[in-house]
Every structure is written in C-alpha cells, then in structure tokens.
C-alpha atoms as a PDB file:
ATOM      1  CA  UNK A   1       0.000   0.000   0.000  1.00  0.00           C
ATOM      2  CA  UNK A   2       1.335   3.248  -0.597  1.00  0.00           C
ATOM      3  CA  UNK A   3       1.806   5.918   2.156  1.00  0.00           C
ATOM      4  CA  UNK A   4      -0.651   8.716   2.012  1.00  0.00           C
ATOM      5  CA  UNK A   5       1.529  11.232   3.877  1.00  0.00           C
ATOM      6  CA  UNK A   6       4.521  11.249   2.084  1.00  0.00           C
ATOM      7  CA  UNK A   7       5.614  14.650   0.358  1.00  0.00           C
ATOM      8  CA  UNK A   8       7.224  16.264  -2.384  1.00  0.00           C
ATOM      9  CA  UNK A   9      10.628  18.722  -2.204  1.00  0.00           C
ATOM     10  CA  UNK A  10       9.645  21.630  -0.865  1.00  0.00           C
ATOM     11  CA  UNK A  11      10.178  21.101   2.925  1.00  0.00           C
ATOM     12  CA  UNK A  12      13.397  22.744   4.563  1.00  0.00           C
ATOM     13  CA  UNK A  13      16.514  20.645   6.046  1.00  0.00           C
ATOM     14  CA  UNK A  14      16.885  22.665   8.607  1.00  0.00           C
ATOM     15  CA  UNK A  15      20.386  21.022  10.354  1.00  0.00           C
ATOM     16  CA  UNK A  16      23.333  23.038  10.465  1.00  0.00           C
ATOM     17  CA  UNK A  17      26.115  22.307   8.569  1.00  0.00           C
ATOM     18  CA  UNK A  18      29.931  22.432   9.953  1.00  0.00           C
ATOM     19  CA  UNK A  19      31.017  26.084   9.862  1.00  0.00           C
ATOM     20  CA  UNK A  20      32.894  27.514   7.023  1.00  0.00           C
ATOM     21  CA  UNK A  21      35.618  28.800   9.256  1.00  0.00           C
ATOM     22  CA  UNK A  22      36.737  27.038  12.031  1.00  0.00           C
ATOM     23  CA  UNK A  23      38.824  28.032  15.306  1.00  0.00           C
ATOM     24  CA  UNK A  24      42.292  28.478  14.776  1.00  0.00           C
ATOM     25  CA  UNK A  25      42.125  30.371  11.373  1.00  0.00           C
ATOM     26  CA  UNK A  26      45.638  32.786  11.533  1.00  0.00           C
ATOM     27  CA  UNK A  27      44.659  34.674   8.650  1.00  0.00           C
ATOM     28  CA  UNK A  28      42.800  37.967   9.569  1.00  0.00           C
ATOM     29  CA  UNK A  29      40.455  39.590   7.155  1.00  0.00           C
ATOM     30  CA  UNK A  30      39.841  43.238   7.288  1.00  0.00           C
ATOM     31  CA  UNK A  31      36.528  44.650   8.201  1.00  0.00           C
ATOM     32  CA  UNK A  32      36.258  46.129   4.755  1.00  0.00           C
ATOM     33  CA  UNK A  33      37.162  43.350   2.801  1.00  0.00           C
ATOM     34  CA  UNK A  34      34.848  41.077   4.878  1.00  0.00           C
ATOM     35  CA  UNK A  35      31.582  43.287   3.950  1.00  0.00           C
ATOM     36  CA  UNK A  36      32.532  43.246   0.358  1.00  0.00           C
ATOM     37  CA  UNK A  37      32.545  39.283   0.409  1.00  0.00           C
ATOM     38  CA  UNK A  38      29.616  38.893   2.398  1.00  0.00           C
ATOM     39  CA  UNK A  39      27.726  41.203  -0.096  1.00  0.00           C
ATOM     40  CA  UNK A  40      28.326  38.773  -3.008  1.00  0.00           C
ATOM     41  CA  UNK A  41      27.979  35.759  -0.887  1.00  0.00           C
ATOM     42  CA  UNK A  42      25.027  33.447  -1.313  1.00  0.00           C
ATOM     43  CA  UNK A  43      22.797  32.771   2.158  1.00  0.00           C
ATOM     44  CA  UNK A  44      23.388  29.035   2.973  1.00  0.00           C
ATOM     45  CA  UNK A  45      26.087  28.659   0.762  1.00  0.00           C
ATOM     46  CA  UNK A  46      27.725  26.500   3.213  1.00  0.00           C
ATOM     47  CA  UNK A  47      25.100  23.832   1.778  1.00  0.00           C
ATOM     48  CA  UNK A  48      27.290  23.311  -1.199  1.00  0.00           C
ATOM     49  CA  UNK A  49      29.313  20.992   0.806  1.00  0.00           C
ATOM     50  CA  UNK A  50      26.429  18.736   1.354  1.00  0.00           C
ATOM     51  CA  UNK A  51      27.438  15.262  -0.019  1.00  0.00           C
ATOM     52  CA  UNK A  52      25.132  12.711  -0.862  1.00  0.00           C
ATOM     53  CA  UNK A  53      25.852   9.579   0.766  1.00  0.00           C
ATOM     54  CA  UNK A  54      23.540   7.050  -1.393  1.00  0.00           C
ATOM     55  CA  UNK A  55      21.250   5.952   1.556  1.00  0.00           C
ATOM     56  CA  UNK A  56      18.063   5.733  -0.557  1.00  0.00           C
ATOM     57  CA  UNK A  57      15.539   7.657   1.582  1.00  0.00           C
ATOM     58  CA  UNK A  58      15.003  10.060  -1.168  1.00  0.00           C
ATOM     59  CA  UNK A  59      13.646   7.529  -3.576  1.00  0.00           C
ATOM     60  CA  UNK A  60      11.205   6.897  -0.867  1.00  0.00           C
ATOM     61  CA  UNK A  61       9.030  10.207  -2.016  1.00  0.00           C
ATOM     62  CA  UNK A  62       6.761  10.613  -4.765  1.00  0.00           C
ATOM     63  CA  UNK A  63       8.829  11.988  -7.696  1.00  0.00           C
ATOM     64  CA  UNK A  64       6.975  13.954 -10.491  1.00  0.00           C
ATOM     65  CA  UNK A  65       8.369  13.844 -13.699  1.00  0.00           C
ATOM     66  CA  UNK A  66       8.453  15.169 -17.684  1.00  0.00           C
ATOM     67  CA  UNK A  67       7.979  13.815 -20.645  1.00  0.00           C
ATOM     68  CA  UNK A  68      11.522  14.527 -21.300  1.00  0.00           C
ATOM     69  CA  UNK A  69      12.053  12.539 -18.088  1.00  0.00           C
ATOM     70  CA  UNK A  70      10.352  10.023 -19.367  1.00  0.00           C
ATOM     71  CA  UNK A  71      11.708  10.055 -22.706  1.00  0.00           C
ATOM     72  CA  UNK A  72      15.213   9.366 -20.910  1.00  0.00           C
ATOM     73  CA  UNK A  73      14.184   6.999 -18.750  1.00  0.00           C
ATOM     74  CA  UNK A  74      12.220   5.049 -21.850  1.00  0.00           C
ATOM     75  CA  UNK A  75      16.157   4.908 -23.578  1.00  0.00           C
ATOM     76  CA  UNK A  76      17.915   3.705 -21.199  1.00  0.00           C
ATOM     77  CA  UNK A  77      16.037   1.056 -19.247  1.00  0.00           C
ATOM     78  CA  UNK A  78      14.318  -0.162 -22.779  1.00  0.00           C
ATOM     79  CA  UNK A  79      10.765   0.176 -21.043  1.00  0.00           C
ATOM     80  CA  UNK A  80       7.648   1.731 -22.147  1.00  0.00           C
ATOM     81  CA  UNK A  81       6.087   4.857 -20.768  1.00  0.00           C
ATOM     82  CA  UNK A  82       3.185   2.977 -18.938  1.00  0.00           C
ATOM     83  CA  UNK A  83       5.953   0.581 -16.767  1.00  0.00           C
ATOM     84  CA  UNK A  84       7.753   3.614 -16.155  1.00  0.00           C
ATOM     85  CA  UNK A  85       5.562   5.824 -15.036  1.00  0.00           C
ATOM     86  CA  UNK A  86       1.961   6.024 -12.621  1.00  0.00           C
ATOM     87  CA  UNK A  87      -0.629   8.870 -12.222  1.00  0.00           C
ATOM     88  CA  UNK A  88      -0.717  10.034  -8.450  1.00  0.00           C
ATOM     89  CA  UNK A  89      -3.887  11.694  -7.319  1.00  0.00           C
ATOM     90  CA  UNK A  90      -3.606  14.657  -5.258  1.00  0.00           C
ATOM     91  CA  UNK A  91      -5.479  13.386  -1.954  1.00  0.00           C
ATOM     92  CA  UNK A  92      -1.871  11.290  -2.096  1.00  0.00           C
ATOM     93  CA  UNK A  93       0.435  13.834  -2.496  1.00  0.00           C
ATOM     94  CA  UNK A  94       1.479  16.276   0.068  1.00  0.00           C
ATOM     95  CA  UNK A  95       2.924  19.661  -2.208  1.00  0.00           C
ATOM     96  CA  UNK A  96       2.585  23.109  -1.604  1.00  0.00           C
ATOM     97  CA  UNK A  97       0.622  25.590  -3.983  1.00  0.00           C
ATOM     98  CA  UNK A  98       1.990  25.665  -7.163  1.00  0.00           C
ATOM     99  CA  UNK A  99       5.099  22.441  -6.737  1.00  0.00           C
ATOM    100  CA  UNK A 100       2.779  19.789  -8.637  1.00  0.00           C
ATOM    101  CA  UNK A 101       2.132  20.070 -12.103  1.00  0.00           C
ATOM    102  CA  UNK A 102      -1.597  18.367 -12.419  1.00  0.00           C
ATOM    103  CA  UNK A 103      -3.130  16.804 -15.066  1.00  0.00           C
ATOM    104  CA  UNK A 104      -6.561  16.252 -15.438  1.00  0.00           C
ATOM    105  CA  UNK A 105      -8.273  13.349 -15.934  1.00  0.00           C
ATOM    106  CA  UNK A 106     -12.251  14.833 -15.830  1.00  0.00           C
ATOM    107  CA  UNK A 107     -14.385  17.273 -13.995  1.00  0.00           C
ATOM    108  CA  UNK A 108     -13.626  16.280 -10.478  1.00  0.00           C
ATOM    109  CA  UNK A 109     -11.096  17.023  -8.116  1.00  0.00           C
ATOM    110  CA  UNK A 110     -10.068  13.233  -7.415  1.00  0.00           C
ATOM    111  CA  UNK A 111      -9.265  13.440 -11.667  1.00  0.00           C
ATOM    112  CA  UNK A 112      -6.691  15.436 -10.453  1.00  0.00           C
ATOM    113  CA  UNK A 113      -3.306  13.250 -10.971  1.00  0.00           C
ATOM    114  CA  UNK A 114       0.484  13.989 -11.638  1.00  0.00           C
ATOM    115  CA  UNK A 115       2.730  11.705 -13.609  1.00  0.00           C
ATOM    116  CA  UNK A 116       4.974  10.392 -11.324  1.00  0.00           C
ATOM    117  CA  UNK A 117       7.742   7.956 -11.364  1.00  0.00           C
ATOM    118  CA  UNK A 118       6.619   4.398 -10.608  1.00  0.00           C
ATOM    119  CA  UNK A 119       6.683   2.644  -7.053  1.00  0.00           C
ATOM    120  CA  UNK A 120       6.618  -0.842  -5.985  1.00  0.00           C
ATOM    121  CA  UNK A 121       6.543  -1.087  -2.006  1.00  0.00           C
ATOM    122  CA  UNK A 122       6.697   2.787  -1.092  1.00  0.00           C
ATOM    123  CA  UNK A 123      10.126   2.829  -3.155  1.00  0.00           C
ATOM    124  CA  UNK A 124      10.766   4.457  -6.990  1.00  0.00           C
ATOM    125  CA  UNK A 125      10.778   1.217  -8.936  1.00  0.00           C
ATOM    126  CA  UNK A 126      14.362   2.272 -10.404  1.00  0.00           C
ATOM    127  CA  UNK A 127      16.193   1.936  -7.138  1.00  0.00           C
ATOM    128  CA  UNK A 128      18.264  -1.420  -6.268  1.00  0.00           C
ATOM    129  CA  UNK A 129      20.125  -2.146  -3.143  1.00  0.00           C
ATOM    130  CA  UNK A 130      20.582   1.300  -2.281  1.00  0.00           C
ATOM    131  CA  UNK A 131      21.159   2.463  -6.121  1.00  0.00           C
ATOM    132  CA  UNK A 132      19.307   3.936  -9.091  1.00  0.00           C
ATOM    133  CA  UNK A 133      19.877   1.737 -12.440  1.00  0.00           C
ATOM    134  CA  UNK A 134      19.164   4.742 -14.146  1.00  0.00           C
ATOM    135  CA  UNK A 135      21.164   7.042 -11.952  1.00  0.00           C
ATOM    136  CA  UNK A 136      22.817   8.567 -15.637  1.00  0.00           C
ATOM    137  CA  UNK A 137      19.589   9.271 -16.977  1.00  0.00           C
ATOM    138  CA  UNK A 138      17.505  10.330 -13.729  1.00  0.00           C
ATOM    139  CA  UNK A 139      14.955  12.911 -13.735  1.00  0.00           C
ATOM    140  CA  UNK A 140      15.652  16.910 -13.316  1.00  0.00           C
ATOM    141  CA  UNK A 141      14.258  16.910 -10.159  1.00  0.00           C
ATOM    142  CA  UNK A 142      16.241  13.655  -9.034  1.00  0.00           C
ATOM    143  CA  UNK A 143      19.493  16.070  -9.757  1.00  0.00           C
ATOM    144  CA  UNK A 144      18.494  19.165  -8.083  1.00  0.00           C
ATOM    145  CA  UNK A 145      17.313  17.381  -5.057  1.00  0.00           C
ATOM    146  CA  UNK A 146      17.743  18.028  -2.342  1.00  0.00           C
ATOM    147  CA  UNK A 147      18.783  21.597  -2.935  1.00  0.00           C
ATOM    148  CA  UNK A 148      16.188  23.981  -2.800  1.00  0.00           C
ATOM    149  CA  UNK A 149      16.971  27.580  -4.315  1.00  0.00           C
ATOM    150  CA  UNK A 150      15.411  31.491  -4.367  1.00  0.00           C
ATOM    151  CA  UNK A 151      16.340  32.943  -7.074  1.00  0.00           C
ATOM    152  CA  UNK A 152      16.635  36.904  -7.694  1.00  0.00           C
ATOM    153  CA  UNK A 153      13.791  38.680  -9.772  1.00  0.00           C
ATOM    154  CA  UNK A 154      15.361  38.282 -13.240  1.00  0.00           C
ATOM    155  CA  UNK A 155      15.192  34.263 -12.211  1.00  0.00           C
ATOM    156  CA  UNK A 156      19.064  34.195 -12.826  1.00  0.00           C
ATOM    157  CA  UNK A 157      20.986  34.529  -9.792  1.00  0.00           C
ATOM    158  CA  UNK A 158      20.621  32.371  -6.895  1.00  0.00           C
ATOM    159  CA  UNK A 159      20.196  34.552  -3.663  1.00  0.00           C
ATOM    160  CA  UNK A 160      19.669  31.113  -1.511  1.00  0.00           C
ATOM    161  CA  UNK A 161      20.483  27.791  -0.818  1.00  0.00           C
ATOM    162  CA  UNK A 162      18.477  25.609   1.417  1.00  0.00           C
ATOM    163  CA  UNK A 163      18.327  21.719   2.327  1.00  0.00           C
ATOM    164  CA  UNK A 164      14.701  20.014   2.111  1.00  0.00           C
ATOM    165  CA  UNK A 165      13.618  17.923   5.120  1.00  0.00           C
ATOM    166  CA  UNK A 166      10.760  15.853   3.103  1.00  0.00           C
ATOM    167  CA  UNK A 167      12.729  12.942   3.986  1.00  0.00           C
ATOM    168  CA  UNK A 168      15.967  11.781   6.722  1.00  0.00           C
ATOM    169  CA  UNK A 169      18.959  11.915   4.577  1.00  0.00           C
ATOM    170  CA  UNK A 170      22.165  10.112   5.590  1.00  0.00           C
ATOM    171  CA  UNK A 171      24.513  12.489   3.772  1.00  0.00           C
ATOM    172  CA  UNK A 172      27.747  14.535   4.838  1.00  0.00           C
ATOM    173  CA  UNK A 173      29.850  17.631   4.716  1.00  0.00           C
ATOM    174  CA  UNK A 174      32.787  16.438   2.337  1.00  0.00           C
ATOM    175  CA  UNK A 175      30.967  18.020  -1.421  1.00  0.00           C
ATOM    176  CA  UNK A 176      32.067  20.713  -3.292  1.00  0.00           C
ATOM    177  CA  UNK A 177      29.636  21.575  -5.215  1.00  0.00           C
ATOM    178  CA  UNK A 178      29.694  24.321  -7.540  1.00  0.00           C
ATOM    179  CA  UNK A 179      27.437  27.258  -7.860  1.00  0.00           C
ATOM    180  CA  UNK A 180      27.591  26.980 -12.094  1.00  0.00           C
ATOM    181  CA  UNK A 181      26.581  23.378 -11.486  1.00  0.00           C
ATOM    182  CA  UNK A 182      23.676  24.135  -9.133  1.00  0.00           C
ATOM    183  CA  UNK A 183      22.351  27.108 -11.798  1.00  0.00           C
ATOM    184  CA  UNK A 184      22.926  24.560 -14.919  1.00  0.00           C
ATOM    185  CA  UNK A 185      20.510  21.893 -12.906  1.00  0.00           C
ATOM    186  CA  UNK A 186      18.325  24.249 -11.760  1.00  0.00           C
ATOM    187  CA  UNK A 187      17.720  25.766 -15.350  1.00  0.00           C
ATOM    188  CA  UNK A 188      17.216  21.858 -16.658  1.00  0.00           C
ATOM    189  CA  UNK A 189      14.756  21.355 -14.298  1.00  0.00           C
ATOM    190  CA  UNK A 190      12.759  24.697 -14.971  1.00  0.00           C
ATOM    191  CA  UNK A 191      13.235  24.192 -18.476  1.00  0.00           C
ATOM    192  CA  UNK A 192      11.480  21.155 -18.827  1.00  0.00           C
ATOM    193  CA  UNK A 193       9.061  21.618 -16.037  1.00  0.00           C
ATOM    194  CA  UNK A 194       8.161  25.141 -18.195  1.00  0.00           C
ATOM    195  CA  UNK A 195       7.717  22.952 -21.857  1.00  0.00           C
ATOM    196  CA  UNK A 196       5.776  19.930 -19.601  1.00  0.00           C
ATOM    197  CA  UNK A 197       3.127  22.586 -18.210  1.00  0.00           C
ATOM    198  CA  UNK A 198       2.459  23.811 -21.639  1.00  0.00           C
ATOM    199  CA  UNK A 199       1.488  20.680 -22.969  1.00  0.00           C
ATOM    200  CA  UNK A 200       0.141  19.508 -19.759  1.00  0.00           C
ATOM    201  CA  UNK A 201      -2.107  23.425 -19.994  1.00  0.00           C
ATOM    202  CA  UNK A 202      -3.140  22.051 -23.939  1.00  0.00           C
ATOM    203  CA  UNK A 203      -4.420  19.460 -22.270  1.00  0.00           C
ATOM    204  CA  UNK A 204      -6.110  20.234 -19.771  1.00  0.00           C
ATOM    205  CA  UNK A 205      -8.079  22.660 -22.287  1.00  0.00           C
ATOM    206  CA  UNK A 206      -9.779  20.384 -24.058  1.00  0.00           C
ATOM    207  CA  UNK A 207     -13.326  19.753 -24.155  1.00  0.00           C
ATOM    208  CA  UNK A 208     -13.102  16.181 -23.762  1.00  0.00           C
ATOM    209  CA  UNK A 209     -11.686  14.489 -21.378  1.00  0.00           C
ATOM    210  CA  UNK A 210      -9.371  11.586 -21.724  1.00  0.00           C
ATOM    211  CA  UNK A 211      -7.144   8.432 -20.061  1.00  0.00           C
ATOM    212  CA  UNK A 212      -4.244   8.282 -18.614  1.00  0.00           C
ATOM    213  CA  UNK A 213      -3.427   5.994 -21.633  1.00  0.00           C
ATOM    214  CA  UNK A 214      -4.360   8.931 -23.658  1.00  0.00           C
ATOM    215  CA  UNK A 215      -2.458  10.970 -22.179  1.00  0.00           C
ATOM    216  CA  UNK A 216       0.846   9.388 -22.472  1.00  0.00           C
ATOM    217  CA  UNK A 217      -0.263   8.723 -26.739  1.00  0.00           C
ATOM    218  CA  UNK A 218      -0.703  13.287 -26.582  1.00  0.00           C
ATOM    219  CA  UNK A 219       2.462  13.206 -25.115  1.00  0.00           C
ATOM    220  CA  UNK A 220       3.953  11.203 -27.910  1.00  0.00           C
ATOM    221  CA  UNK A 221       5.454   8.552 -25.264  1.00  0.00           C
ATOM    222  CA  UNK A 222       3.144   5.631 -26.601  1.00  0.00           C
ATOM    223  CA  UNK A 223       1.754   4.797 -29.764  1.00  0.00           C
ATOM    224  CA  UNK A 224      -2.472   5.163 -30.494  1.00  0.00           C
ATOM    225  CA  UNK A 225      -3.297   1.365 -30.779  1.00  0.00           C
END
C-alpha cells in the first residue's frame, strides 16, 4: 500500500552544517574586505558541501516527472512509458501551492493526478540495493534534489540555498559543489518543467476528457493502438 503522507521537495533541512571557518584560522580579514565578500555571498552557501551519501531515503518520495524525463528513462532502461511511469492523485500527495504540475483526468477534483515515477513497495521502482539503475539518466528533479533555491527577480541569480527535510537523509559535509553546477541543474529542471506545463495546460483545455493511456499517446510517449 502506498503511504498517504509522504511529500514532495519543498520542505526545509533545517540542520546546520559544519562552519565555514573554524577556530584556529591565523589569517585575519579586514573589516572592509569582509563586507565586500559577504555582499556577493550566497545565504546558505555552506550547503554546497552537502554530499550525498547514497542511503536511498530520497527515492522513498513521490517523484513527479516530464515527458523529457520520461523520454530518458524510456532509452535507457528499454521500457515503455506505462511501466515507467503512474498517475498520483492529489489526496496522495502532500505539495505546496503551485510544486505539482496536475493533469486532469475529468471534472472532479479526485481526476486530479500527476505523472509520477513508478513505485513498488513505497520505493521508486528504479532503485536497487541502495542504487538507481538509471542514476545517468535520472529525472531533473532527481538532480536538483535536495537543494532547494530562491532565485533573484530576473530568475538568474541564486540569492539562496536551502536543504529540504521531506525525507531523513544520511549524507555529509565532504561536497564541493559548484554554484555553475547548481544554476545549470536548476535551469534543466525549470526548463522542462516550463515545456511539460504547456502541454500539460493544452491538455487540460480540451473539451473532452481523456485516459491516462491517452495521455501518455498526446504526449507522444506511446503509440495510439
């Protein structure tokens, strides 16, 4: 049975991280120089030294994805759309306004579904012993995780950095993460989550409602029987 409490990435890890400077640093910094950094420094960017250590609790949560997800996914395991993915209803999915990209299935709110990656036992269907098969070809949201950025008004510089808490995560202190990396991730993710909605929005539109069959055939992962 699956969990009905479980949520999506958008909870806060709130647990501090080592600090950036420890006791016994020799080298002073002057008080002018140290206002200039900290005006071009990123809040939480001690984060970037978070360092996944492969426990698996991650995989435990609901993961929506793209068809460009999906198309990925469909390459390199060899499986069709429908054994990839399942359609979540929203009564099942914790998110906060705005995180879930819903399609609809008819009039009512339990039509209400997002594509999601596929469980078996409360766990994505792609992990193994602790691993993800498809770990080269996982989605967007799979890479940004569990980072959790705001982002300045033009959308292109990252202001902060924050940890999600939707699920215990074994990790550590030893990454190094780069901010270039984070941005490049981030933009993938909003990139395809931007294209998704608009089909996802031309469907949603129509007049007639369809399957979940149907959908994945408008989405050109499956082929009209």
């Amino acid at each position: 049975m699956y969990s009905y409490s479980r949520v999506i990435y958008k909870e806060i890890y709130t647990a501090s991280p080592p600090r950036p400077w420890v006791a016994g640093d020799v080298k002073a910094i002057s008080s002018a120089s140290a206002k200039q950094e900290n005006k071009h420094q990123i809040k939480g960017s001690e984060h970037f030294r978070f360092s996944c250590e492969k426990c698996g609790s991650c995989c435990s949560l609901w993961v929506p994805v793209t068809d460009e997800d999906v198309r990925s996914l469909m390459k390199h395991t060899a499986l069709p759309a429908d054994k990839i993915v399942q359609f979540v209803g929203s009564s099942r999915i914790q998110a906060t306004r705005g995180s879930i990209i819903w399609v609809r299935f008819g009039p009512a709110e339990a039509d209400k579904k997002a594509m999601c990656l596929r469980e078996i036992d409360d766990t994505c269907f792609l992990l193994r012993a602790n691993r993800c098969i498809a770990y080269e070809s996982r989605p967007a949201v799979c890479r940004e995780h569990p980072f959790v950025l705001r982002m300045d008004k033009t959308g292109r510089k990252i202001l902060s950095v924050e940890l999600n808490k939707a699920a215990e995560c074994g990790h550590s202190w030893r990454g190094h993460l780069s901010k270039r990396e984070l941005k490049k991730i981030h933009f993938l993710n909003l990139d395809r989550d931007t294209r998704y909605w608009a089909r996802v929005n031309r469907w949603n539109r129509r007049k007639k409602h369809g399957s979940e069959k149907e959908f994945l055939e408008f989405l050109g992962l499956m082929d009209p029987v």
